[in-house]
N, C-alpha and C. Protein backbone atom coordinates (compact mmCIF):
# COMPACT_ATOMS: atom_id res chain seq x y z
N UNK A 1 95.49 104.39 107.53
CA UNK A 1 94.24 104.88 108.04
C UNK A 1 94.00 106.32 107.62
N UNK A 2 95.01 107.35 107.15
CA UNK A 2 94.98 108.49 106.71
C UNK A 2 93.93 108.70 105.75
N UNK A 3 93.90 107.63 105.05
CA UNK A 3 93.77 107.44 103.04
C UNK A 3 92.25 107.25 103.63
N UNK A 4 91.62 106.65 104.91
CA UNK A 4 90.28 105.92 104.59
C UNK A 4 89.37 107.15 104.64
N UNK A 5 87.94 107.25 104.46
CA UNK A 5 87.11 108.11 104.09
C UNK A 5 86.69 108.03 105.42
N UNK A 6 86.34 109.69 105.65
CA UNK A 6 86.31 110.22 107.07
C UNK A 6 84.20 109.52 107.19
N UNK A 7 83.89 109.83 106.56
CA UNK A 7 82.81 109.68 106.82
C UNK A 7 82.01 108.43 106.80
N UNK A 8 82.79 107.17 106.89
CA UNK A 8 82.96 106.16 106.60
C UNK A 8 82.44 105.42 108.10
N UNK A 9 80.61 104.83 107.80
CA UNK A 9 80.73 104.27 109.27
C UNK A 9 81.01 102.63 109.67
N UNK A 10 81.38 102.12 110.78
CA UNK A 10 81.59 100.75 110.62
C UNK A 10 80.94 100.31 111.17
N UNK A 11 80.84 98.92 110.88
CA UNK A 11 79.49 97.86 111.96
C UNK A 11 80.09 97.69 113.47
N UNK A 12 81.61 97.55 113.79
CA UNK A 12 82.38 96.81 115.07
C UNK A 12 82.12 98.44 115.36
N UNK A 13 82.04 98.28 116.89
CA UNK A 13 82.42 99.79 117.77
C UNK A 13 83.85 99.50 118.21
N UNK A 14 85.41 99.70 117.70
CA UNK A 14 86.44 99.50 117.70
C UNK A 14 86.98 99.55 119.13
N UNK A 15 86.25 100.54 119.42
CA UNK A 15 86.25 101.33 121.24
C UNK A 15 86.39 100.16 121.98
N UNK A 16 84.82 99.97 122.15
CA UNK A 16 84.82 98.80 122.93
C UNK A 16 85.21 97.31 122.61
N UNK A 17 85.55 97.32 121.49
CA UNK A 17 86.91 95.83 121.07
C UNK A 17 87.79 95.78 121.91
N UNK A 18 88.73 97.46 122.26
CA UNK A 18 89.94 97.42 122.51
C UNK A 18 89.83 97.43 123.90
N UNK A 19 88.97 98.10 124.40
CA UNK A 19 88.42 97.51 125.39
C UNK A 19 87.92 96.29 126.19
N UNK A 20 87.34 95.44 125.92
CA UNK A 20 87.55 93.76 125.94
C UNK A 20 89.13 93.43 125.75
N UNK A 21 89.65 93.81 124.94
CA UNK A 21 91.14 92.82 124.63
C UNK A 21 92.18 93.69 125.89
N UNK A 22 91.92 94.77 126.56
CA UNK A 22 92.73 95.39 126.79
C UNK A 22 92.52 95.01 128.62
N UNK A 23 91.41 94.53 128.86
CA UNK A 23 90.81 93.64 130.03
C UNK A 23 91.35 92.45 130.09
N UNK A 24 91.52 91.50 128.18
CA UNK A 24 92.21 90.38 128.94
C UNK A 24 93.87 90.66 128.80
N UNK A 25 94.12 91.58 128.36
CA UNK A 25 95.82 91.62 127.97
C UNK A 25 96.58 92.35 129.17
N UNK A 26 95.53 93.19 130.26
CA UNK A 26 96.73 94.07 131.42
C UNK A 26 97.12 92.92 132.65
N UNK A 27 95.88 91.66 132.39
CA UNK A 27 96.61 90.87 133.75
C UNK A 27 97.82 89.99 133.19
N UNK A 28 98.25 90.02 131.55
CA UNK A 28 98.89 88.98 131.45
C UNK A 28 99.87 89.84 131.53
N UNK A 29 100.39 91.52 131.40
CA UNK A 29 101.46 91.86 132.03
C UNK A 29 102.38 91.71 133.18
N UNK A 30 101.09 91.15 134.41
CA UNK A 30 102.04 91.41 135.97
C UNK A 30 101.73 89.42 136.03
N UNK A 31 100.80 89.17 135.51
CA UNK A 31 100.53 87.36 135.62
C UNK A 31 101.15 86.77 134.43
N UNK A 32 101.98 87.20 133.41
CA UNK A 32 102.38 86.27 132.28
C UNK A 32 101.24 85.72 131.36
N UNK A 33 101.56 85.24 130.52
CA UNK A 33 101.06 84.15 129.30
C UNK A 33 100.58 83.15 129.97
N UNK A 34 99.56 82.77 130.44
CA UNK A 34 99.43 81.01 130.14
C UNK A 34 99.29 80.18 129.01
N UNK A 35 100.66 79.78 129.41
CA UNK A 35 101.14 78.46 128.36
C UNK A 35 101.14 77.17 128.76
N UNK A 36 100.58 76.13 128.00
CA UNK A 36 100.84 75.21 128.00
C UNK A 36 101.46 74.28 127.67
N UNK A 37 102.04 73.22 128.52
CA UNK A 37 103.35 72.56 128.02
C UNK A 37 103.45 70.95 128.33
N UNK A 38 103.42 69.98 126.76
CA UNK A 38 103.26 69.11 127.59
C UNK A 38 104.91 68.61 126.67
N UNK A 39 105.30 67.33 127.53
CA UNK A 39 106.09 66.40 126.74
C UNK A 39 106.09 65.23 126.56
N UNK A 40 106.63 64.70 125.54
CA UNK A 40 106.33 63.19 125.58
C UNK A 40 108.04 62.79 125.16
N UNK A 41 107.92 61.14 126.32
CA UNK A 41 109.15 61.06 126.53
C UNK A 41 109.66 60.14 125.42
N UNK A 42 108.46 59.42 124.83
CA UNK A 42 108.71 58.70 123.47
C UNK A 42 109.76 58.85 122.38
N UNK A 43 108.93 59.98 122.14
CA UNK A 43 109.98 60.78 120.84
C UNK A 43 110.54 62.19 121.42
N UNK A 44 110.59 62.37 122.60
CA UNK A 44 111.55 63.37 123.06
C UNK A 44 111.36 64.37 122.85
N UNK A 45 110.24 64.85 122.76
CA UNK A 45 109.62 66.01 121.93
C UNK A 45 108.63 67.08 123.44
N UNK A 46 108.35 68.50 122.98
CA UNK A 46 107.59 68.87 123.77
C UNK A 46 106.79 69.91 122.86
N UNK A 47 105.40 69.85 123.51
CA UNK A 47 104.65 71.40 122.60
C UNK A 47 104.29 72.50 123.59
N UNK A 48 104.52 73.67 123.00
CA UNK A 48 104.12 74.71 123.73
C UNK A 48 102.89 75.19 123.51
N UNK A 49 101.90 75.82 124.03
CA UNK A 49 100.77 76.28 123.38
C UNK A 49 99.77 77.18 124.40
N UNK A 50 99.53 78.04 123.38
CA UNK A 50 98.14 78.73 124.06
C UNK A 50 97.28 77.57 124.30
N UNK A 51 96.08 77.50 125.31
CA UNK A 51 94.64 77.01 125.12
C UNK A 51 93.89 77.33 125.38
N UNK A 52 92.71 76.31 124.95
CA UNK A 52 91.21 77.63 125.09
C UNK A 52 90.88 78.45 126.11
N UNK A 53 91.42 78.14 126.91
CA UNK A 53 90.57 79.30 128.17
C UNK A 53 91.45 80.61 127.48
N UNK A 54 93.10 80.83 126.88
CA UNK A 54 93.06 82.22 126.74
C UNK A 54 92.59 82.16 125.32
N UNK A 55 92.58 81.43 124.17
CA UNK A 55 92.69 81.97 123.09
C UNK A 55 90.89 82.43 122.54
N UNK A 56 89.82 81.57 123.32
CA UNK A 56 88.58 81.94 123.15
C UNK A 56 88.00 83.29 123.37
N UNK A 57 88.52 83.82 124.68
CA UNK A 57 87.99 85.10 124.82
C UNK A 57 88.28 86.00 123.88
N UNK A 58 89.59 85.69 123.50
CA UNK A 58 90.16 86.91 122.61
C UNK A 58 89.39 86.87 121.19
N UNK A 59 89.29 85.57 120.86
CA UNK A 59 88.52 85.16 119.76
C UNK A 59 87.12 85.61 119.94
N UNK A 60 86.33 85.98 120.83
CA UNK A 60 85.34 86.13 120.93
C UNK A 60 85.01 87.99 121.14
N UNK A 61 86.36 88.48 121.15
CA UNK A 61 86.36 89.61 121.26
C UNK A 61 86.53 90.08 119.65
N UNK A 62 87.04 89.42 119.18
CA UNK A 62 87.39 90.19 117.34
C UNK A 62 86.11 89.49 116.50
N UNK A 63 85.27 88.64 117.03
CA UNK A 63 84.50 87.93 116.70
C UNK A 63 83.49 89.00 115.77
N UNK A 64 83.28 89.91 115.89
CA UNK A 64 81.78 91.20 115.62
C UNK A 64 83.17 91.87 114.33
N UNK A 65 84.26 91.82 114.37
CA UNK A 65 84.93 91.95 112.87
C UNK A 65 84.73 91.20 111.89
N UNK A 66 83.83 90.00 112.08
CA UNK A 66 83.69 89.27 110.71
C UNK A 66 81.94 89.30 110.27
N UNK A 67 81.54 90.30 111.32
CA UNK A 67 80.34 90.75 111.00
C UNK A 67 80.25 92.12 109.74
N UNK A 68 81.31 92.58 109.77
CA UNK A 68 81.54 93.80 108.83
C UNK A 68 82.35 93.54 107.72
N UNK A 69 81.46 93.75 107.28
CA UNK A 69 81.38 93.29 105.60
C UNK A 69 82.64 94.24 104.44
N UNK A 70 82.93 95.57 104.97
CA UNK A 70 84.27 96.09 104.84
C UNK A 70 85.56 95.58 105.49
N UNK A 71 85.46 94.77 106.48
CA UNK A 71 86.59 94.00 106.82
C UNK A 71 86.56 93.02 106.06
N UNK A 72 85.52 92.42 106.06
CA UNK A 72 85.72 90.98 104.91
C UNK A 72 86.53 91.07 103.85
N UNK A 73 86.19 92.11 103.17
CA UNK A 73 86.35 92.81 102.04
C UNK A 73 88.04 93.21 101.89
N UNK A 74 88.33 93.77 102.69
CA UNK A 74 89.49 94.55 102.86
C UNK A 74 90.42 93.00 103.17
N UNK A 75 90.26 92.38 103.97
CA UNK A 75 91.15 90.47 104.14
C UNK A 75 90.80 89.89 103.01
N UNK A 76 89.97 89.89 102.19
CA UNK A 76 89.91 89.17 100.35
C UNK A 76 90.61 89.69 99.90
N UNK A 77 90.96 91.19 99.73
CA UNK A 77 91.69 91.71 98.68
C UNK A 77 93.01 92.01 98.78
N UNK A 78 93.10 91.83 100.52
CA UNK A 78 94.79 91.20 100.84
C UNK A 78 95.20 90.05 100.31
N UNK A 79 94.24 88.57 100.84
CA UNK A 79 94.63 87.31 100.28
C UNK A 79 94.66 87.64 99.02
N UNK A 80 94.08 88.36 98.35
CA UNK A 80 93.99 88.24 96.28
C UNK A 80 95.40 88.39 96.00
N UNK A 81 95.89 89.41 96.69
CA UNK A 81 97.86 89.85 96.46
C UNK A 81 98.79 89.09 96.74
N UNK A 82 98.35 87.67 97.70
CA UNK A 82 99.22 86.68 97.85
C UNK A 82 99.92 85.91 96.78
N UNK A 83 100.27 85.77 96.17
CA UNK A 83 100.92 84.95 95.03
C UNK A 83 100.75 83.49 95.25
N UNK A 84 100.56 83.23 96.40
CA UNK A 84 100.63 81.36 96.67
C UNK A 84 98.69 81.22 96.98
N UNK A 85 98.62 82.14 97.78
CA UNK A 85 97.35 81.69 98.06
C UNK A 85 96.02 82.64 97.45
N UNK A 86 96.45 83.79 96.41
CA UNK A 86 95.75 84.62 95.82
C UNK A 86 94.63 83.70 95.11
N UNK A 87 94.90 82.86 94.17
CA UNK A 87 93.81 82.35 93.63
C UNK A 87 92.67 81.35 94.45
N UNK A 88 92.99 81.07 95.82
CA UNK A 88 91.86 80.75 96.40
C UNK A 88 90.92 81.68 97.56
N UNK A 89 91.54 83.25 97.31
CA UNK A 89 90.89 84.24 97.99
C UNK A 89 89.22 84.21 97.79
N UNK A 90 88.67 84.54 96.38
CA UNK A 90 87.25 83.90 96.09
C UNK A 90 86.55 83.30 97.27
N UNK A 91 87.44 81.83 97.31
CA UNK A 91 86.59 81.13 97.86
C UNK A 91 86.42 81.06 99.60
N UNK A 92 86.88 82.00 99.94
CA UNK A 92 87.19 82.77 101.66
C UNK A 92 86.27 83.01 102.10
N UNK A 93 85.10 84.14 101.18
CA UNK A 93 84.24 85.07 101.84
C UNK A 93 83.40 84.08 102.44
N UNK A 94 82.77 83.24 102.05
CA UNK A 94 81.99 82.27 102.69
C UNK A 94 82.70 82.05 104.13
N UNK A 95 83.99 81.52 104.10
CA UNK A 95 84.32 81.06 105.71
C UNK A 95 84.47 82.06 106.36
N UNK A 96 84.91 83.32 106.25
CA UNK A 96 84.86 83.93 106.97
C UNK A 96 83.77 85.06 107.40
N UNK A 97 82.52 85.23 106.65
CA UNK A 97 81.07 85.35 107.09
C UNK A 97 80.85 84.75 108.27
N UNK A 98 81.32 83.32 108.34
CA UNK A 98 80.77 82.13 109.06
C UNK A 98 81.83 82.04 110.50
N UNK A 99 82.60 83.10 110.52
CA UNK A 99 83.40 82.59 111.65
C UNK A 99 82.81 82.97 113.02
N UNK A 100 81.68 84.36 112.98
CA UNK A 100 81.22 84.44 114.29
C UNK A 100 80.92 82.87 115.09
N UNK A 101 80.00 82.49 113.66
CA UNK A 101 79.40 81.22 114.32
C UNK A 101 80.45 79.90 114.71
N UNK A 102 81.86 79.92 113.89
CA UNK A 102 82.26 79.20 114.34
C UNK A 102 82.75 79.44 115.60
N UNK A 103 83.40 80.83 116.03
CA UNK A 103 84.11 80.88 117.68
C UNK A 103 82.92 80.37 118.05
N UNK A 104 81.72 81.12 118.08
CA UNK A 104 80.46 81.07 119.53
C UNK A 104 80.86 79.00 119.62
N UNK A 105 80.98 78.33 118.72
CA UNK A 105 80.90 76.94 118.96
C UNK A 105 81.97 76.34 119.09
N UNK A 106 83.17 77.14 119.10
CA UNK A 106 84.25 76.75 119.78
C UNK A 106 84.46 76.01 121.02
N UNK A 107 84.92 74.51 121.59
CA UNK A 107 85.09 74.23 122.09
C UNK A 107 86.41 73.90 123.09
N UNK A 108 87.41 73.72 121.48
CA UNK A 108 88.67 73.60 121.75
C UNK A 108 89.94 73.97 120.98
N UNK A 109 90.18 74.70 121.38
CA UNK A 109 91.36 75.30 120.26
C UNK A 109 92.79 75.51 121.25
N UNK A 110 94.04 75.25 119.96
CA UNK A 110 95.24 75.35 120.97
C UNK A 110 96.04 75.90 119.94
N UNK A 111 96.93 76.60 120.05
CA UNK A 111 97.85 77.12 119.11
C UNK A 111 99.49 77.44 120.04
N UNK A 112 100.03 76.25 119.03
CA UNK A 112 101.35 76.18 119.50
C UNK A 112 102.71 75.76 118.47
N UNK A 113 103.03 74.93 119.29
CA UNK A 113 104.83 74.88 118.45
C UNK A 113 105.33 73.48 118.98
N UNK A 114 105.29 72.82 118.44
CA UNK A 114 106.07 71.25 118.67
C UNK A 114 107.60 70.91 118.43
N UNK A 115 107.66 70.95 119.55
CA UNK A 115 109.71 70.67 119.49
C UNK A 115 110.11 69.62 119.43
N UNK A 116 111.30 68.91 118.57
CA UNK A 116 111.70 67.62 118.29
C UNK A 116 112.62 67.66 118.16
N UNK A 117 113.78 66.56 119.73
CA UNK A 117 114.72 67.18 119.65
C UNK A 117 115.71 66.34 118.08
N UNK A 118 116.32 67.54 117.75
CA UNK A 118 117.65 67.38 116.85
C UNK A 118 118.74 65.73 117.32
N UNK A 119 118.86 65.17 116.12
CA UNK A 119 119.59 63.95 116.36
C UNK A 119 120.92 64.32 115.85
């Protein structure tokens, strides 16, 4: 952040980002994570996972970063340095223009980890 140009203005007000995230992140200090956990006794397996009730808000809070067109910019030219996934950086800017609109239509999202136990 040293290197960036002082006079440099941005579209997100960063302030009040950290603000939103910092509203939903002080109750999960004294209330924990809600996680979700289901198992199935089939294959012996269980998944852990965020779900939408926490992962939307937060998503809806970084949401006005894919409105700024120097962030876009600055995540293309990271993916470009990837070696595995550099040559499909190009074709990014489109989805991620488009992600405000995808959170606002977010219905269901879960992000987790599926355990299977070892034989």
């Amino acid at each position: 952040m040293a290197d960036a140009p002082k006079n440099r203005s941005r579209a997100v007000d960063m302030g009040e980002m950290i603000a939103q995230l910092m509203g939903i992140a002080m109750p999960l200090l004294t209330d924990g994570v809600p996680v979700q956990v289901s198992q199935n006794a089939e294959d012996n397996s269980m998944d852990i996972y965020l779900g939408t009730e926490f992962l939307v808000p937060i998503l809806k809070c970084a949401s006005p970063l894919f409105e700024d067109e120097d962030f876009i910019n600055m995540l293309l030219e990271e993916m470009a340095k990837d070696p595995t996934f550099g040559s499909m950086a190009p074709m990014m800017g489109g989805a991620l223009r488009t992600m405000p609109q995808i959170i606002d239509n977010t219905t269901k999202i879960e992000l987790g980890i599926h355990f299977l136990k070892a034989e």
